[in-house]
PDB file of N, CA and C in Angstrom:
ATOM      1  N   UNK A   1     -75.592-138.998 -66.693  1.00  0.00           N
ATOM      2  CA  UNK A   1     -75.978-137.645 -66.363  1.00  0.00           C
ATOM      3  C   UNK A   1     -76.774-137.069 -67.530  1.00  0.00           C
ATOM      4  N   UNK A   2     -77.669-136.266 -67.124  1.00  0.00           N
ATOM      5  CA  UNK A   2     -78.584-135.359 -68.466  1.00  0.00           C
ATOM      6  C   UNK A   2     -78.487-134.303 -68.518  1.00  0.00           C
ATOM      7  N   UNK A   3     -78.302-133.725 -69.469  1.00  0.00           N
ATOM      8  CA  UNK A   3     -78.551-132.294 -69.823  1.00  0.00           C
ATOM      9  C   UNK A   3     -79.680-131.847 -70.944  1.00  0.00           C
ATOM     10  N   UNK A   4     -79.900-130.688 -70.825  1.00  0.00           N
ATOM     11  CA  UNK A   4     -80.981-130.207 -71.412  1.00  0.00           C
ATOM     12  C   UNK A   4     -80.795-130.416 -72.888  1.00  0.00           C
ATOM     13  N   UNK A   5     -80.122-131.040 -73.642  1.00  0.00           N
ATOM     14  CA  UNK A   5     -80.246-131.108 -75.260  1.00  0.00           C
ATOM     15  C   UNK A   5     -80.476-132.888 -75.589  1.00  0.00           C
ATOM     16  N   UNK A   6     -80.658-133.401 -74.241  1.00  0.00           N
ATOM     17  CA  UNK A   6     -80.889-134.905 -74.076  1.00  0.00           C
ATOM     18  C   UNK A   6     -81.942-135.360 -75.257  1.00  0.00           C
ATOM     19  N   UNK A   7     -82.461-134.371 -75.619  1.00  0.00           N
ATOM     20  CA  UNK A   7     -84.018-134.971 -76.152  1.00  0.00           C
ATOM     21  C   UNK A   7     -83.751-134.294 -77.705  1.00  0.00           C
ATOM     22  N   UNK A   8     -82.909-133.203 -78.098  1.00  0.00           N
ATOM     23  CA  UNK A   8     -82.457-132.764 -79.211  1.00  0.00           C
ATOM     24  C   UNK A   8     -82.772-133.505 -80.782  1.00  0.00           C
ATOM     25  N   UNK A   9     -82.985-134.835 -80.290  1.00  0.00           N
ATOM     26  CA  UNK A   9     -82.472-135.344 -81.882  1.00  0.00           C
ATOM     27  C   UNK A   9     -84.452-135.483 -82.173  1.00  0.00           C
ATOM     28  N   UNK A  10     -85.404-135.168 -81.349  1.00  0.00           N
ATOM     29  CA  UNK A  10     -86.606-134.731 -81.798  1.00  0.00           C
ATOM     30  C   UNK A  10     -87.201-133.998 -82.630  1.00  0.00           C
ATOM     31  N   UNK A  11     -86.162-132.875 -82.527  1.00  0.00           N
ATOM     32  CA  UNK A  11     -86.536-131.547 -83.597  1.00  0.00           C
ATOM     33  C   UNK A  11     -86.623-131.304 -84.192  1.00  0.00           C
ATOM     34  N   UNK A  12     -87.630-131.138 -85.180  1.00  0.00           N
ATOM     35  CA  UNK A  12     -87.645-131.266 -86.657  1.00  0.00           C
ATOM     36  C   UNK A  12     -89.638-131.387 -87.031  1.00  0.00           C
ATOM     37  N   UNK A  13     -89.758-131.263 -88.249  1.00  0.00           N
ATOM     38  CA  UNK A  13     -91.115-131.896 -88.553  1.00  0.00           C
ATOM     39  C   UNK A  13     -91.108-133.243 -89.089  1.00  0.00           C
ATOM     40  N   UNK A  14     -91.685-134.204 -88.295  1.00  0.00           N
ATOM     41  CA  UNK A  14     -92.144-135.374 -88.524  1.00  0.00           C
ATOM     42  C   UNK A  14     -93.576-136.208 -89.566  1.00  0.00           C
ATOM     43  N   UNK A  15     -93.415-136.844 -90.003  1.00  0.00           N
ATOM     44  CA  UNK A  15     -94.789-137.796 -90.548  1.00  0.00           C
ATOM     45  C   UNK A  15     -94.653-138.809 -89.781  1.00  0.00           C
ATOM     46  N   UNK A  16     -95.693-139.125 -88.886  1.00  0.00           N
ATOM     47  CA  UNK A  16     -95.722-140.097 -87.871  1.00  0.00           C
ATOM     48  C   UNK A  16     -97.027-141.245 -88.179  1.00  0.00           C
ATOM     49  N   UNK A  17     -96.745-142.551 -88.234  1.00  0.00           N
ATOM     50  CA  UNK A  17     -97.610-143.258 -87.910  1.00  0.00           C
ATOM     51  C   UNK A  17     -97.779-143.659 -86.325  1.00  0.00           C
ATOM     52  N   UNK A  18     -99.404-143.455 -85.975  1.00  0.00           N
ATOM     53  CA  UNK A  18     -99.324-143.671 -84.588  1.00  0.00           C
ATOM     54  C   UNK A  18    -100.932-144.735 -84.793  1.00  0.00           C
ATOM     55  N   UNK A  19    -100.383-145.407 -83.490  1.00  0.00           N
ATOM     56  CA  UNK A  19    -101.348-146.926 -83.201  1.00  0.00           C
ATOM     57  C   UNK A  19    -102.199-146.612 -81.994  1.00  0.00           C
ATOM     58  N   UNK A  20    -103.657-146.839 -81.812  1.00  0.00           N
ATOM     59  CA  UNK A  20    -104.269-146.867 -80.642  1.00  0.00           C
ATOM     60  C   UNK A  20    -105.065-148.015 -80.367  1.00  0.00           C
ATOM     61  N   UNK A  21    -105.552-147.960 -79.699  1.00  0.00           N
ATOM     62  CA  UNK A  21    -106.783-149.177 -79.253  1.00  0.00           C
ATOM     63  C   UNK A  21    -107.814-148.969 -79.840  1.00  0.00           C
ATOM     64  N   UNK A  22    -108.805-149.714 -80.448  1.00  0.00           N
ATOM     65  CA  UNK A  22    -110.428-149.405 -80.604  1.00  0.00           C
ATOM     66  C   UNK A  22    -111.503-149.048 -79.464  1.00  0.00           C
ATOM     67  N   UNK A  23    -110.998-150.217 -78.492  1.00  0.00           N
ATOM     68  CA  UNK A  23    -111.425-149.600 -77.189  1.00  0.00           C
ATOM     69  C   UNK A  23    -110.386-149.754 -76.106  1.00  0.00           C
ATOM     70  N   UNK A  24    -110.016-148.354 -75.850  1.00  0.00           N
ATOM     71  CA  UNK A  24    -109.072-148.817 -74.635  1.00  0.00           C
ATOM     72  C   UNK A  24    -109.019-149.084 -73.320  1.00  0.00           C
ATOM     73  N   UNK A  25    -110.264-149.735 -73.003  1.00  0.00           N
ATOM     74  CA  UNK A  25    -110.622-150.409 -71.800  1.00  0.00           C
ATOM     75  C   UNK A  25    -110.633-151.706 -71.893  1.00  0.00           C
ATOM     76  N   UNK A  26    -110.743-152.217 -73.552  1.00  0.00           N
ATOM     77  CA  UNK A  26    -110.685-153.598 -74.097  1.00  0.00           C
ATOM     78  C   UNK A  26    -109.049-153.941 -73.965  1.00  0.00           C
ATOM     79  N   UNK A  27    -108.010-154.548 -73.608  1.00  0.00           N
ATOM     80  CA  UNK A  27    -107.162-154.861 -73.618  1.00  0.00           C
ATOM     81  C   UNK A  27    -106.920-156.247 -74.923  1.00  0.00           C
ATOM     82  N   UNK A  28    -108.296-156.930 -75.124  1.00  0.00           N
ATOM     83  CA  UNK A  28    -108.140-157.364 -76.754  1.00  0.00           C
ATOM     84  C   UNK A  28    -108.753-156.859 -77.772  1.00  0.00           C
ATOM     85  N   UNK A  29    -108.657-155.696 -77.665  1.00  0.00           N
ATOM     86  CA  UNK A  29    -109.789-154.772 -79.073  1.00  0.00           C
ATOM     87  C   UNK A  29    -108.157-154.389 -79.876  1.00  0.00           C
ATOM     88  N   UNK A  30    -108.810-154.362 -81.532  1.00  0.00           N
ATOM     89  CA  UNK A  30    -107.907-153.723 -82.269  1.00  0.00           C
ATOM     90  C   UNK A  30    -107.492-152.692 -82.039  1.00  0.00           C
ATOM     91  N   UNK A  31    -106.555-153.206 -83.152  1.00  0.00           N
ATOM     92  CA  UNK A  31    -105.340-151.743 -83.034  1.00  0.00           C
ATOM     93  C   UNK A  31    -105.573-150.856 -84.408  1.00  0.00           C
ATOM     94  N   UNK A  32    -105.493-149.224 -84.791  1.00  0.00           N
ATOM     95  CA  UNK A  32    -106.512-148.725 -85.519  1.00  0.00           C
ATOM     96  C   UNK A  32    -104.869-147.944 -85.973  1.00  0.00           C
ATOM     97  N   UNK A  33    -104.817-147.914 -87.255  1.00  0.00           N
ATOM     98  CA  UNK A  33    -103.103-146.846 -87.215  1.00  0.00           C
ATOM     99  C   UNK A  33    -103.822-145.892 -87.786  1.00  0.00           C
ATOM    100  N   UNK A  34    -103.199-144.493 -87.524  1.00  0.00           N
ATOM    101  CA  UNK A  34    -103.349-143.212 -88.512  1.00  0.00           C
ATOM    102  C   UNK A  34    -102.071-142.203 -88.753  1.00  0.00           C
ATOM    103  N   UNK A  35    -102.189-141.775 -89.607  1.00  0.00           N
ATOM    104  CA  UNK A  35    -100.960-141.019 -89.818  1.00  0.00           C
ATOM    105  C   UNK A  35    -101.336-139.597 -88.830  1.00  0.00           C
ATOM    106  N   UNK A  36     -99.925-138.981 -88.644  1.00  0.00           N
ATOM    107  CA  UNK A  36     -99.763-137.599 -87.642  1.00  0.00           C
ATOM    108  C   UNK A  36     -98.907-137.116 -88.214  1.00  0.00           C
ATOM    109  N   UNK A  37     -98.762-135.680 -88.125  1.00  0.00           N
ATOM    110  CA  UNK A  37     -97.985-135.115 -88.013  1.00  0.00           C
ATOM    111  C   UNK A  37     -97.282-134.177 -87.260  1.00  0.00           C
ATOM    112  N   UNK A  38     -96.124-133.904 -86.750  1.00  0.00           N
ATOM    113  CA  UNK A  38     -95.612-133.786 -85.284  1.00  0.00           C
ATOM    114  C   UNK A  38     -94.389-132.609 -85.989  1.00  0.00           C
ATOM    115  N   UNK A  39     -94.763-131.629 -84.502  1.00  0.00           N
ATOM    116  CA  UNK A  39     -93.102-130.843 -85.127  1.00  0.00           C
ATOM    117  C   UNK A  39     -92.773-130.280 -83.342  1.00  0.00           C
ATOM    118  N   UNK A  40     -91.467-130.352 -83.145  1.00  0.00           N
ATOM    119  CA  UNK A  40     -91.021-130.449 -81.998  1.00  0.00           C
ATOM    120  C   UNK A  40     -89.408-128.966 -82.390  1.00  0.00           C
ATOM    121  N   UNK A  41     -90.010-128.511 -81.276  1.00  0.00           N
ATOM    122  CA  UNK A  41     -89.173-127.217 -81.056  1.00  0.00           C
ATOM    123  C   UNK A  41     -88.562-127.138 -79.852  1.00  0.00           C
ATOM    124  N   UNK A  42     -87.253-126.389 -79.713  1.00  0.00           N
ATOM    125  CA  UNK A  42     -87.130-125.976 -78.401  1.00  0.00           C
ATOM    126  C   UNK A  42     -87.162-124.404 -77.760  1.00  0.00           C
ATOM    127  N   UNK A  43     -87.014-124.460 -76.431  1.00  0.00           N
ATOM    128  CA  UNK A  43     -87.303-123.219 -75.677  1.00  0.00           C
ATOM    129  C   UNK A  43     -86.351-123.088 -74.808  1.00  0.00           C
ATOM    130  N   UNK A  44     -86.055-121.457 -74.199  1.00  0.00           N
ATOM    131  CA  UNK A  44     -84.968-121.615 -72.902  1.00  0.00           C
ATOM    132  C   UNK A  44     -83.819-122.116 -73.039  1.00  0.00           C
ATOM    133  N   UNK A  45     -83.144-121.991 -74.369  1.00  0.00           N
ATOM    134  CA  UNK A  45     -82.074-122.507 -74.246  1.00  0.00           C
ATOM    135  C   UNK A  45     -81.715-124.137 -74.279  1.00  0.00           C
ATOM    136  N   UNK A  46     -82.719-124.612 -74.829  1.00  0.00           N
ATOM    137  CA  UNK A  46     -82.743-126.188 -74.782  1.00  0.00           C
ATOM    138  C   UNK A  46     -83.777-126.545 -73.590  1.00  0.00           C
ATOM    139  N   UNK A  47     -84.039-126.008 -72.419  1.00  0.00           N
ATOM    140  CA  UNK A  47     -83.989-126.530 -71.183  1.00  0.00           C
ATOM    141  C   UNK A  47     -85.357-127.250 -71.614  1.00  0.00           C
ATOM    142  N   UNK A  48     -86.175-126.360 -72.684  1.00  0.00           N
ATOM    143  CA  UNK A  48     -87.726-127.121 -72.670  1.00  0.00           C
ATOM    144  C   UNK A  48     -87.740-127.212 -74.301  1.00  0.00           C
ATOM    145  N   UNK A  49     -88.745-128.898 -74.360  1.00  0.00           N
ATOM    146  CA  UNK A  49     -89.091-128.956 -75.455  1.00  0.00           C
ATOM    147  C   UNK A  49     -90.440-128.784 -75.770  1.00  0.00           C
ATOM    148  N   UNK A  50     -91.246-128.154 -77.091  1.00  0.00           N
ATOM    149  CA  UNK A  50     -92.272-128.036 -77.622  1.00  0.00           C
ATOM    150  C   UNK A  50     -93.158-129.316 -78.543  1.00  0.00           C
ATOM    151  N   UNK A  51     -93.925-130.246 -77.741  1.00  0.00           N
ATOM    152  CA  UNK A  51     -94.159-131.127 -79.437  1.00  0.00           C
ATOM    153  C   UNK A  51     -95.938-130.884 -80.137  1.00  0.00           C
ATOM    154  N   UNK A  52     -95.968-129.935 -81.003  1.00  0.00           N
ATOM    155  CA  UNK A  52     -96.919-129.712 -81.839  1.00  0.00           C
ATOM    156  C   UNK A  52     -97.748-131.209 -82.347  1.00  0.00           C
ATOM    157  N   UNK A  53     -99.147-131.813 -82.142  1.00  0.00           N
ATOM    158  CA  UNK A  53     -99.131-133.068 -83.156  1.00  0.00           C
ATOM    159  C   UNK A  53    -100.364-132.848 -83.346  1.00  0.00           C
ATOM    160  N   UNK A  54    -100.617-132.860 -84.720  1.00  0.00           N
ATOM    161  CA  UNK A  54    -101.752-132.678 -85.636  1.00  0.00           C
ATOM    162  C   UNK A  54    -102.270-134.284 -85.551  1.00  0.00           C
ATOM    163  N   UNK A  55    -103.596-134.564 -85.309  1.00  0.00           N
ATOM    164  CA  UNK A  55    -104.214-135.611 -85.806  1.00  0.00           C
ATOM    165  C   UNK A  55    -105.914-135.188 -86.227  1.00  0.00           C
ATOM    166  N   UNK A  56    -105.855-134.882 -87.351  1.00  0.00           N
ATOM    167  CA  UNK A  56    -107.133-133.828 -87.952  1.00  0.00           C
ATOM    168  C   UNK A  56    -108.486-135.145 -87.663  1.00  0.00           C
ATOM    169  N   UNK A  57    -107.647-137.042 -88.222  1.00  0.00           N
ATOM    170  CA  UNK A  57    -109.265-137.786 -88.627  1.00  0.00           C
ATOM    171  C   UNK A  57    -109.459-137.824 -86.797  1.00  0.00           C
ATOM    172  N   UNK A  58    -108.804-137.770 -85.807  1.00  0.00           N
ATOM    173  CA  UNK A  58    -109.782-138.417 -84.780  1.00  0.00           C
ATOM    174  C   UNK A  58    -110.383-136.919 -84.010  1.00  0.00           C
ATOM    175  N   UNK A  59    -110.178-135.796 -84.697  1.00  0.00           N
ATOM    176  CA  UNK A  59    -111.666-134.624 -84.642  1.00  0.00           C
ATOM    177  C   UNK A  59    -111.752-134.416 -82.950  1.00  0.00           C
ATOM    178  N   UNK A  60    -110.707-134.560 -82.187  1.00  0.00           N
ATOM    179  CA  UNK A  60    -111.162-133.780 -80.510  1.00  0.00           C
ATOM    180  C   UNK A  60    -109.981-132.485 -80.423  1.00  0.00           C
ATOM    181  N   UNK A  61    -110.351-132.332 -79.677  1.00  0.00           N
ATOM    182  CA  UNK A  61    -109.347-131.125 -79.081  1.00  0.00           C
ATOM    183  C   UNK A  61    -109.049-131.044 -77.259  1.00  0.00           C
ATOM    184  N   UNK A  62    -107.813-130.610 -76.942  1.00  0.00           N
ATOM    185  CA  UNK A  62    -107.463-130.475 -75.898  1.00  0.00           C
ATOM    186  C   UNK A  62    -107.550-129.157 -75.114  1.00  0.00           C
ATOM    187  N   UNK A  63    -107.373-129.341 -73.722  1.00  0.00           N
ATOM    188  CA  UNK A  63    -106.564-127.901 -73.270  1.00  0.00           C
ATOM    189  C   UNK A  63    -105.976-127.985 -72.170  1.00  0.00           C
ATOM    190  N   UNK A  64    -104.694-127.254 -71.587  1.00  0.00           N
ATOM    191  CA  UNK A  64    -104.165-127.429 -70.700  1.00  0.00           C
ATOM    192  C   UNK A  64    -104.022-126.831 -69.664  1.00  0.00           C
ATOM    193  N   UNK A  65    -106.101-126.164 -69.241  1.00  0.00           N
ATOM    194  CA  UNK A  65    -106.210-125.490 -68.364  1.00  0.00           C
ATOM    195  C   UNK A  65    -106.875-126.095 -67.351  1.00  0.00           C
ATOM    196  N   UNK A  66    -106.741-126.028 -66.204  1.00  0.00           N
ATOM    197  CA  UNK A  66    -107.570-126.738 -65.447  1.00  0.00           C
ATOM    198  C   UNK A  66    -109.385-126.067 -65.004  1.00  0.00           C
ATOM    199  N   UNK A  67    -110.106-127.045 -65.219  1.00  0.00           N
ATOM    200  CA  UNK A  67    -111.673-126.776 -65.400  1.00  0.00           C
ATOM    201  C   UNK A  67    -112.139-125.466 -64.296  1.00  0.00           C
ATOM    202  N   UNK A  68    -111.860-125.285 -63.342  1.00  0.00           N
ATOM    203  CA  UNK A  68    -112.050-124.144 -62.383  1.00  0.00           C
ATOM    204  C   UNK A  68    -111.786-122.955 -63.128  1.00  0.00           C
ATOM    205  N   UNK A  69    -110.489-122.576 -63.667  1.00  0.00           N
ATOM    206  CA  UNK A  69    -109.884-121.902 -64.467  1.00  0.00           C
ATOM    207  C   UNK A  69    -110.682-121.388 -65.440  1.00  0.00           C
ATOM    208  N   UNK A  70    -110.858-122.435 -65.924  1.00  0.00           N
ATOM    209  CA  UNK A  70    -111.746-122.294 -68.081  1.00  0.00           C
ATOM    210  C   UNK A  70    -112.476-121.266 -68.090  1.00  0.00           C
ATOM    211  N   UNK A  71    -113.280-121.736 -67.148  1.00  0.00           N
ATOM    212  CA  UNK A  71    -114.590-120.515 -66.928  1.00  0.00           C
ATOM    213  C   UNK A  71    -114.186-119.155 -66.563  1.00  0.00           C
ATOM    214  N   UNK A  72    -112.837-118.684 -66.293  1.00  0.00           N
ATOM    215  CA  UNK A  72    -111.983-117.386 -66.385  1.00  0.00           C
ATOM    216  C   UNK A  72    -111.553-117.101 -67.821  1.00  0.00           C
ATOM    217  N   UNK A  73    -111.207-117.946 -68.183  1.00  0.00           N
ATOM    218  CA  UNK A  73    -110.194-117.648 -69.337  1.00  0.00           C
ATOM    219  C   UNK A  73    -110.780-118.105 -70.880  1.00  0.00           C
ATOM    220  N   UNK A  74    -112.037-118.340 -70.752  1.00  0.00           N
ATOM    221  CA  UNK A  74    -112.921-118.574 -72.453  1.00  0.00           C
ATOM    222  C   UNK A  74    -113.893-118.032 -71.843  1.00  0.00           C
ATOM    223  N   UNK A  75    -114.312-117.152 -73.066  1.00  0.00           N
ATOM    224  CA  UNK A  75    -115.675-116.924 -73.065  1.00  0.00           C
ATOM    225  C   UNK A  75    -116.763-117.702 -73.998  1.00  0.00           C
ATOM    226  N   UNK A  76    -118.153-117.711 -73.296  1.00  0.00           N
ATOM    227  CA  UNK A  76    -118.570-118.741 -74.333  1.00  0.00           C
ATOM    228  C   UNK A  76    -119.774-117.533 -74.827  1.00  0.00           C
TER     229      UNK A  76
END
């Protein structure tokens, strides 16, 4: 059975080494490591977790709006 503190032992700030592909359509292309750093919070009483992760050398950015949307909610 699960409960919401299932994921608990996350929390904290991390130094993470993380591994990717060079090309990840290549299934034999290298593997490239970089360091991260990660900090994981919770919300609601446990029910939700937060995970923050900095990776400054690979330079993109996200968002978790959907593209119809964007054009409401940024101005350019």
């Amino acid at each position: 059975m699960s409960s919401p503190h299932d994921f608990d032992f996350l929390h904290g700030d991390w130094d993470v080494r993380n591994r990717r592909r060079t090309d990840f359509l290549d299934p034999d292309s290298d593997w490239v490591e970089f360091p991260v750093t990660s900090r994981c919070w919770s919300l609601f009483d446990g029910a939700a977790n937060i995970d923050e992760v900095d990776m400054p050398q690979l330079g993109t950015k996200g968002q978790l709006v959907p593209p119809a949307a964007a054009a409401h909610c940024f101005r350019r």
